[in-house]
N, C-alpha and C. Protein backbone atom coordinates (compact mmCIF):
# COMPACT_ATOMS: atom_id res chain seq x y z
N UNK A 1 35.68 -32.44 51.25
CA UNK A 1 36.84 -33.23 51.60
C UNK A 1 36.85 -34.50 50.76
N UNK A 2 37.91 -35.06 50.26
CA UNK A 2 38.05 -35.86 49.46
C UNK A 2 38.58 -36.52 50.02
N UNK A 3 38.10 -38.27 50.13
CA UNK A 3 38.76 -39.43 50.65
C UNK A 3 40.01 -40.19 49.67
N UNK A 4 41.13 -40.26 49.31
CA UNK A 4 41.62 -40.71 47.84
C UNK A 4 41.63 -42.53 48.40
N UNK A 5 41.68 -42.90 49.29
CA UNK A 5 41.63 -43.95 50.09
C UNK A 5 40.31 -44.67 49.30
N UNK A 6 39.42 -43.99 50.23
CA UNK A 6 38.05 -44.86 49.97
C UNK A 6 37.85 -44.88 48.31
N UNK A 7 38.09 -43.51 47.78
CA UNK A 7 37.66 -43.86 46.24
C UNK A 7 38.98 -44.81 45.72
N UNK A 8 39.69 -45.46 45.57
CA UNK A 8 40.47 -46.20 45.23
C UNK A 8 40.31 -47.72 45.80
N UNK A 9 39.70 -47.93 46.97
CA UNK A 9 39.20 -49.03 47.74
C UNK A 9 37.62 -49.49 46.63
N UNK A 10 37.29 -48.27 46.21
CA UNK A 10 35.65 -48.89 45.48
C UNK A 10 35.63 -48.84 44.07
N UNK A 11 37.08 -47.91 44.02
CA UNK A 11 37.43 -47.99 42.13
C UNK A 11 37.95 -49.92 41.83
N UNK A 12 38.22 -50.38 43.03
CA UNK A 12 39.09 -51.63 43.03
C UNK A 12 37.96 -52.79 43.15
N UNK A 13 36.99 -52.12 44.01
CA UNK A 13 36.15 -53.26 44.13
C UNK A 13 34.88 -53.44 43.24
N UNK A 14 34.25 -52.35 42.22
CA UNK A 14 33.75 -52.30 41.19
C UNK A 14 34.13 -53.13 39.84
N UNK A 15 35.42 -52.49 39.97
CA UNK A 15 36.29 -53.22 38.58
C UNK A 15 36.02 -54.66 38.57
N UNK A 16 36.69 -55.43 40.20
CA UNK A 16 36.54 -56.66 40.13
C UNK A 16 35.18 -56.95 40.46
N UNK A 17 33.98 -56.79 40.45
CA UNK A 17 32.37 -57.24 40.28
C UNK A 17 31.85 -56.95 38.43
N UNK A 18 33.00 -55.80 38.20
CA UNK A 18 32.86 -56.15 36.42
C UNK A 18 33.40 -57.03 35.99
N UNK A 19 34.48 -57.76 36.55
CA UNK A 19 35.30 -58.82 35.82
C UNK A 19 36.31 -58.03 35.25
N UNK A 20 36.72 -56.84 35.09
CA UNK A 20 37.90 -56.41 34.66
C UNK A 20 39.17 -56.38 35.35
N UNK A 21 40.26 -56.54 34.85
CA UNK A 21 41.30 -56.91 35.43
C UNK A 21 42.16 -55.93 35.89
N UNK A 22 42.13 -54.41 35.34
CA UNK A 22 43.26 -53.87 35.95
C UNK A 22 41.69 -52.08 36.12
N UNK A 23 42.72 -51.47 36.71
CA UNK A 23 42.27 -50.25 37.33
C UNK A 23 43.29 -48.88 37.28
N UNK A 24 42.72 -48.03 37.70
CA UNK A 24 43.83 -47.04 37.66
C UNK A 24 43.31 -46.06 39.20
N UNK A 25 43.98 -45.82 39.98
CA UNK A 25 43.58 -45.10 41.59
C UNK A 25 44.29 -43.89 41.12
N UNK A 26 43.89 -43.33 41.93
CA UNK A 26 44.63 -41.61 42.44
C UNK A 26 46.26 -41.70 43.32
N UNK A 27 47.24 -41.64 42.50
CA UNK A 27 48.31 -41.71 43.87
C UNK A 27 48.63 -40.95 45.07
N UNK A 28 48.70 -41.56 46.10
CA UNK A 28 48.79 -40.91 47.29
C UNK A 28 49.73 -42.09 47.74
N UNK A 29 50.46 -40.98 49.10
CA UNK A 29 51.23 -42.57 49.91
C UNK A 29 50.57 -43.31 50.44
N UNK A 30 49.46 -42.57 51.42
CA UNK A 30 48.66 -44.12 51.93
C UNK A 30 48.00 -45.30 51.10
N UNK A 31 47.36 -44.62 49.63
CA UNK A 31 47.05 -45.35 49.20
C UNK A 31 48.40 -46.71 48.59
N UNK A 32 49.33 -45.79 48.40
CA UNK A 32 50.81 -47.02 48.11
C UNK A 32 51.12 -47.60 49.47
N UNK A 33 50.84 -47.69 50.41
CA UNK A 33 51.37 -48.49 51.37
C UNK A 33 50.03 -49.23 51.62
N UNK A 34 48.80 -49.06 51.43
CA UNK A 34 48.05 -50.23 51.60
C UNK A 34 47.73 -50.82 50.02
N UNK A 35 48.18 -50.70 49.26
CA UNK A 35 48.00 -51.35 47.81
C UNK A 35 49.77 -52.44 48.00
N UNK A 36 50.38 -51.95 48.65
CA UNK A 36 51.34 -52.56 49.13
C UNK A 36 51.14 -53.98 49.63
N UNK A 37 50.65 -53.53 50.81
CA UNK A 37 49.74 -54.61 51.75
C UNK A 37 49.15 -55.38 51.24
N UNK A 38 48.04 -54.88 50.28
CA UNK A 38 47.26 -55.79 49.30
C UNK A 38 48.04 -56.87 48.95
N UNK A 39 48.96 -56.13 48.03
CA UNK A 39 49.90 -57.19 47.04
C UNK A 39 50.67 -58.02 47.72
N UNK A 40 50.77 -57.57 48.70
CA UNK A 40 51.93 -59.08 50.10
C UNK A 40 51.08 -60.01 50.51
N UNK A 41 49.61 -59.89 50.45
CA UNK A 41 48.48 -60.78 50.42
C UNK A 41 48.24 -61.35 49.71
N UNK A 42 48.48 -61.25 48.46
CA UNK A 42 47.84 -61.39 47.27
C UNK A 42 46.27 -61.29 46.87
N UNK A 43 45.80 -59.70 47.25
CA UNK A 43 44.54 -59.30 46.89
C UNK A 43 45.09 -58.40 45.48
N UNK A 44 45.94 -58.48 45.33
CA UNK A 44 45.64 -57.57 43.92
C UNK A 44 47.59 -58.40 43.43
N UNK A 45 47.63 -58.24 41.89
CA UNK A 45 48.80 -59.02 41.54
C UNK A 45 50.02 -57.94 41.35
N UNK A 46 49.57 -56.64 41.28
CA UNK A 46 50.57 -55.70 41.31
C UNK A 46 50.08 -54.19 40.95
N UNK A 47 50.87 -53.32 41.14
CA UNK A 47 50.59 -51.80 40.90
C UNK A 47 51.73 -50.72 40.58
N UNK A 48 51.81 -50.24 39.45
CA UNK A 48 53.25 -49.67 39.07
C UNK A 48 52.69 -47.65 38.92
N UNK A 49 53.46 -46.98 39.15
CA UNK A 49 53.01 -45.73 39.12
C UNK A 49 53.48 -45.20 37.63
N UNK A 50 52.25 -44.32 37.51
CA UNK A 50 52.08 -43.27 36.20
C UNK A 50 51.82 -42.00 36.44
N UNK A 51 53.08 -41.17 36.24
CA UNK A 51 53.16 -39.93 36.06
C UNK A 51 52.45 -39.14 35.23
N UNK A 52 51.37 -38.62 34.98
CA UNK A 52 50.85 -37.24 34.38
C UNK A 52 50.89 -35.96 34.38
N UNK A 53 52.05 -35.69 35.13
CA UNK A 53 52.16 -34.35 35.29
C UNK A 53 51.03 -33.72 37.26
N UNK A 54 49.97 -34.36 36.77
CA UNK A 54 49.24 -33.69 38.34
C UNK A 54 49.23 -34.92 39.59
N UNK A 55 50.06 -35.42 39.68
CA UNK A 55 50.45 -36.38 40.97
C UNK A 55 50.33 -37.51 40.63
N UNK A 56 50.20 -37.69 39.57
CA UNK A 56 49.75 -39.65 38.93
C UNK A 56 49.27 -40.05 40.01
N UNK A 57 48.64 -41.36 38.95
CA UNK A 57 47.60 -42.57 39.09
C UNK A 57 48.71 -43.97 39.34
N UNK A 58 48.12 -44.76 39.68
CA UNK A 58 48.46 -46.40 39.72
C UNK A 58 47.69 -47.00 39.23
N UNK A 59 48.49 -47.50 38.47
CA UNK A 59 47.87 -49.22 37.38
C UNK A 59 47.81 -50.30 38.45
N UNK A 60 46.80 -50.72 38.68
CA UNK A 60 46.60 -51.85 39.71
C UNK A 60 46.30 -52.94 38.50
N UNK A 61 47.09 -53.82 39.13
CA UNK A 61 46.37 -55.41 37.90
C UNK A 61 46.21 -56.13 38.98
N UNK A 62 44.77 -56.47 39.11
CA UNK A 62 43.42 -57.38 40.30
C UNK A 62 43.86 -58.34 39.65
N UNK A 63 43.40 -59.58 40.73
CA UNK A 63 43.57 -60.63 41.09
C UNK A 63 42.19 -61.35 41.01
N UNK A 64 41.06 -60.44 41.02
CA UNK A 64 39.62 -61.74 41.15
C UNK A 64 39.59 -61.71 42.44
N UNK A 65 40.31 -61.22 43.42
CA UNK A 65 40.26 -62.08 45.09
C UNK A 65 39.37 -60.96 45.61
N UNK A 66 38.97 -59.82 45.98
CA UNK A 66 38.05 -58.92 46.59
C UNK A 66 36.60 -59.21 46.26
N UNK A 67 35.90 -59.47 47.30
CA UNK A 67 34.95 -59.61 47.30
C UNK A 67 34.24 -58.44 47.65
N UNK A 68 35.10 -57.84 49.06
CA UNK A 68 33.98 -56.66 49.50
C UNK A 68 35.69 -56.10 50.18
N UNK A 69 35.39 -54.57 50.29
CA UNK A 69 36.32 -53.51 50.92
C UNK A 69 36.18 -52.36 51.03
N UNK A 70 36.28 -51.67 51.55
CA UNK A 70 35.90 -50.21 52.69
C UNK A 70 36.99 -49.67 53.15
N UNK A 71 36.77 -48.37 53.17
CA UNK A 71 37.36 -47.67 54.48
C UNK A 71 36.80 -47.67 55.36
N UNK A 72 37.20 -47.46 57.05
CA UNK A 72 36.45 -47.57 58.21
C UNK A 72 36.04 -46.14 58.86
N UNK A 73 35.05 -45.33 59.00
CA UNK A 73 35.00 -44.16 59.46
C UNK A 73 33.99 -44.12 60.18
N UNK A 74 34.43 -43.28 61.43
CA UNK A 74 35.38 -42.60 61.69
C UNK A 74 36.43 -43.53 62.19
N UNK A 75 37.74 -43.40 62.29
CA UNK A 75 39.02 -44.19 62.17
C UNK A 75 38.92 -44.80 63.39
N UNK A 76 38.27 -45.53 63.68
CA UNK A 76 38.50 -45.41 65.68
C UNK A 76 40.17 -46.13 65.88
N UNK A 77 40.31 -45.80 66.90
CA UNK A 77 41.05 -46.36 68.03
C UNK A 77 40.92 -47.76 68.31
N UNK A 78 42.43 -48.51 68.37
CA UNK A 78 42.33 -49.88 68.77
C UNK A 78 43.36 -50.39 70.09
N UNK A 79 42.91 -50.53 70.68
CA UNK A 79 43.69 -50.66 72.35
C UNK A 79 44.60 -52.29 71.40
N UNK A 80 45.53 -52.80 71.96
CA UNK A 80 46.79 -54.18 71.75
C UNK A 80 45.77 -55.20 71.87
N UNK A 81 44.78 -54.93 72.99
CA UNK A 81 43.94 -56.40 73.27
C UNK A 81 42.89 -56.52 72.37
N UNK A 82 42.40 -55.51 71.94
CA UNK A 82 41.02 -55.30 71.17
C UNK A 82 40.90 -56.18 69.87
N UNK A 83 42.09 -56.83 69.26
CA UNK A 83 42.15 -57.06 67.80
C UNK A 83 41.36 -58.37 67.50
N UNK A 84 40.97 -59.10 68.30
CA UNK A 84 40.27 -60.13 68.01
C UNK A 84 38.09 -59.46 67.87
N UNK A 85 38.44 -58.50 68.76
CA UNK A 85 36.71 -57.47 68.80
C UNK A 85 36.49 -56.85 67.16
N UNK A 86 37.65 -56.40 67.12
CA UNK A 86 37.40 -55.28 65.53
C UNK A 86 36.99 -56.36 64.57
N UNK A 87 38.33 -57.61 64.72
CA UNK A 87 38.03 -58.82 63.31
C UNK A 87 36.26 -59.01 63.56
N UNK A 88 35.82 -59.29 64.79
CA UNK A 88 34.58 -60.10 64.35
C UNK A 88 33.43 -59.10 64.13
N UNK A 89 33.99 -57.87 63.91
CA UNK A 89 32.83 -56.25 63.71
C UNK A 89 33.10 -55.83 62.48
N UNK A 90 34.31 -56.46 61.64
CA UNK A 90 34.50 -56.03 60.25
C UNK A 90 34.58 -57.12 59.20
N UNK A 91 35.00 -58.22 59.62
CA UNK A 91 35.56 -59.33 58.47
C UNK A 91 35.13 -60.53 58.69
N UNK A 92 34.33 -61.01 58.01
CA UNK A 92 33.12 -62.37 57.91
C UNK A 92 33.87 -64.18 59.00
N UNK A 93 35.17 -63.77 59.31
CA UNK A 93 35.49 -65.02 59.71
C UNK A 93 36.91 -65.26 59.62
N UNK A 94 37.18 -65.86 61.05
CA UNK A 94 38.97 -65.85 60.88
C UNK A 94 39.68 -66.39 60.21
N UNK A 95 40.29 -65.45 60.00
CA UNK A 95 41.22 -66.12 58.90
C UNK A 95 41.03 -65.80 57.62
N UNK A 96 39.89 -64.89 57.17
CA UNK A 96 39.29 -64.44 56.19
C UNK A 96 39.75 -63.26 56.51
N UNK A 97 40.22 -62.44 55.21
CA UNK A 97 39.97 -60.67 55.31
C UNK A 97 41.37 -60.58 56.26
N UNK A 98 41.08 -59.04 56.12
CA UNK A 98 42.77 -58.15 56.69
C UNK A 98 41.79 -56.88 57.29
N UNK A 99 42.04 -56.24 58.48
CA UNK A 99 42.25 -55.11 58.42
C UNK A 99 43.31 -54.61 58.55
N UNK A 100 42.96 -53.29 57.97
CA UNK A 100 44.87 -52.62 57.78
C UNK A 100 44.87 -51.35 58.67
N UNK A 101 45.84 -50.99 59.36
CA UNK A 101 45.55 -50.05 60.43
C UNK A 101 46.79 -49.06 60.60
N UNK A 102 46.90 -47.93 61.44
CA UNK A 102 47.82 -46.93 60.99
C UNK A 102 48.50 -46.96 62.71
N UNK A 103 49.60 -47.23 62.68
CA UNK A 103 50.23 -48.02 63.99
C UNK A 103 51.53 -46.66 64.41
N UNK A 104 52.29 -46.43 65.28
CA UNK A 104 53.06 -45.80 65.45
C UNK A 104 54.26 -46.10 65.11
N UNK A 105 54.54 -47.45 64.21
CA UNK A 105 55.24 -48.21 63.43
C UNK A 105 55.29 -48.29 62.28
N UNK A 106 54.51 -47.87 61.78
CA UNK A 106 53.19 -47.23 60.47
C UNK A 106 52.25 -48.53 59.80
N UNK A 107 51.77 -48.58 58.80
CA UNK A 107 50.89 -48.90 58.02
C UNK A 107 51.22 -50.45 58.02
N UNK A 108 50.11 -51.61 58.47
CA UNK A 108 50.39 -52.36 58.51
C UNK A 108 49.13 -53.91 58.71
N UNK A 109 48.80 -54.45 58.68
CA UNK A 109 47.52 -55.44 58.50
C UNK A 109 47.00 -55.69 60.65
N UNK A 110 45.95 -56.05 60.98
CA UNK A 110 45.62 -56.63 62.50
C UNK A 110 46.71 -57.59 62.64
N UNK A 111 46.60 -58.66 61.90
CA UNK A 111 47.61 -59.60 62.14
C UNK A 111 49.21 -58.87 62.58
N UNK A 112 49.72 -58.40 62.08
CA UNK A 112 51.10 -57.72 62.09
C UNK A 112 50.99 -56.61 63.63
N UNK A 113 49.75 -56.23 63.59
CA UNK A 113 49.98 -55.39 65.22
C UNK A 113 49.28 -56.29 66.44
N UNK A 114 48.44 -57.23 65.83
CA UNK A 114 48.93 -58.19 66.88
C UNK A 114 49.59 -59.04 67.78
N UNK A 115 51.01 -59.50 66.18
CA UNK A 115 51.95 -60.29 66.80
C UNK A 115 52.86 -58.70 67.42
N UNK A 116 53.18 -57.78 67.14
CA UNK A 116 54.08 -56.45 67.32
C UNK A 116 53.12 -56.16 69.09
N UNK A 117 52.08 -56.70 69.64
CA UNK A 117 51.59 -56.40 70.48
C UNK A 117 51.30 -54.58 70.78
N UNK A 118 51.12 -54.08 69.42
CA UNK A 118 50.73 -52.65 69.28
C UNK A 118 49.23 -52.30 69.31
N UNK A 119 48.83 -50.99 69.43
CA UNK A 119 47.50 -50.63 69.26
C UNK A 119 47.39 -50.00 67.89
N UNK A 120 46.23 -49.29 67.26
CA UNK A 120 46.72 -48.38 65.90
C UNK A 120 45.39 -48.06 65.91
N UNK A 121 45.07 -47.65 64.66
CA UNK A 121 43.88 -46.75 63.91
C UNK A 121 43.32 -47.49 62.77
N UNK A 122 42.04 -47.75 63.10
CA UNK A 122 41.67 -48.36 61.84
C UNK A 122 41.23 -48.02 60.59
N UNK A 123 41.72 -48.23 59.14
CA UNK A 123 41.90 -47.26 58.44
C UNK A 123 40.89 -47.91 57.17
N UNK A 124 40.95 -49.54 57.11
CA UNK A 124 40.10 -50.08 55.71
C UNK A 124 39.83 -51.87 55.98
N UNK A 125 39.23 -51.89 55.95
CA UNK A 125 38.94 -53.56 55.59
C UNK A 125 38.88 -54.28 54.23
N UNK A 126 39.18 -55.84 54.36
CA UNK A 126 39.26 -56.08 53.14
C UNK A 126 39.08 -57.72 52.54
N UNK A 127 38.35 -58.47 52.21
CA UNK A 127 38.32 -59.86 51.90
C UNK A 127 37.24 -60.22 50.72
C-alpha cells in the first residue's frame, strides 16, 4: 500500500533540511487540498501541476518554514471538544504548527474545525 500523502509530506521536508527550494510530489487530490492548506499558511510559497501523461507531479516552491511534518497513523478520530488534547500530542506549542484533518465539510486545519465546532480525522501535522 502506498501512502502518496506521507511520501510528499517527507519529499517536502527533506528538501527543506537540504536547503533546496522547490520539490516535485506525486499528484493526488488530498495531497492538493493539503498543499493548499500549506500555502494559505504560508508553509510552502506555491505549487502548480505537471502533466506527464501518468497522473502528474506538483512543483512545490518551499518557503524555509517546515521544520518537522508527518502523517498521523492510524487516522484517529477527533470528538469537537478534543482539539486542544490532539494540539498538545502533536505540535510543540500553541500557536505553533497546524494539524490538518478530514471533516464532513472536508479538508481543513484544527483551527478551522474548531471555530466550525466540528469533529474530523486526523490526517498530518505540520510546523
Amino acid at each position: 500500500m502506498v501512502d502518496h500523502l506521507a511520501d510528499a509530506l517527507n519529499t517536502m521536508k527533506t528538501h527543506e533540511i537540504v536547503g533546496q527550494n522547490k520539490c516535485s510530489v506525486k499528484a493526488t487530490k488530498l495531497t492538493e487540498e493539503v498543499l493548499r492548506l500549506l500555502k494559505e499558511h504560508g508553509y510552502v510559497k506555491g505549487f502548480d501541476m505537471v502533466d506527464n501523461g501518468r497522473g502528474g507531479n506538483f512543483n512545490v516552491d518551499l518557503d524555509g518554514r517546515i521544520n518537522d511534518c508527518g502523517v498521523i497513523k492510524p487516522r484517529f478520530p477527533v470528538k469537537k471538544g478534543e482539539w486542544a488534547k490532539k494540539e498538545e500530542q502533536y505540535i510543540p506549542g500553541v500557536g505553533i504548527g497546524l494539524l490538518i484533518v478530514s471533516t464532513s465539510q472536508g479538508i481543513m486545519t484544527n483551527v478551522d474545525a474548531e471555530e466550525k465546532k466540528i469533529g474530523g480525522r486526523l490526517l498530518a501535522y505540520i510546523y
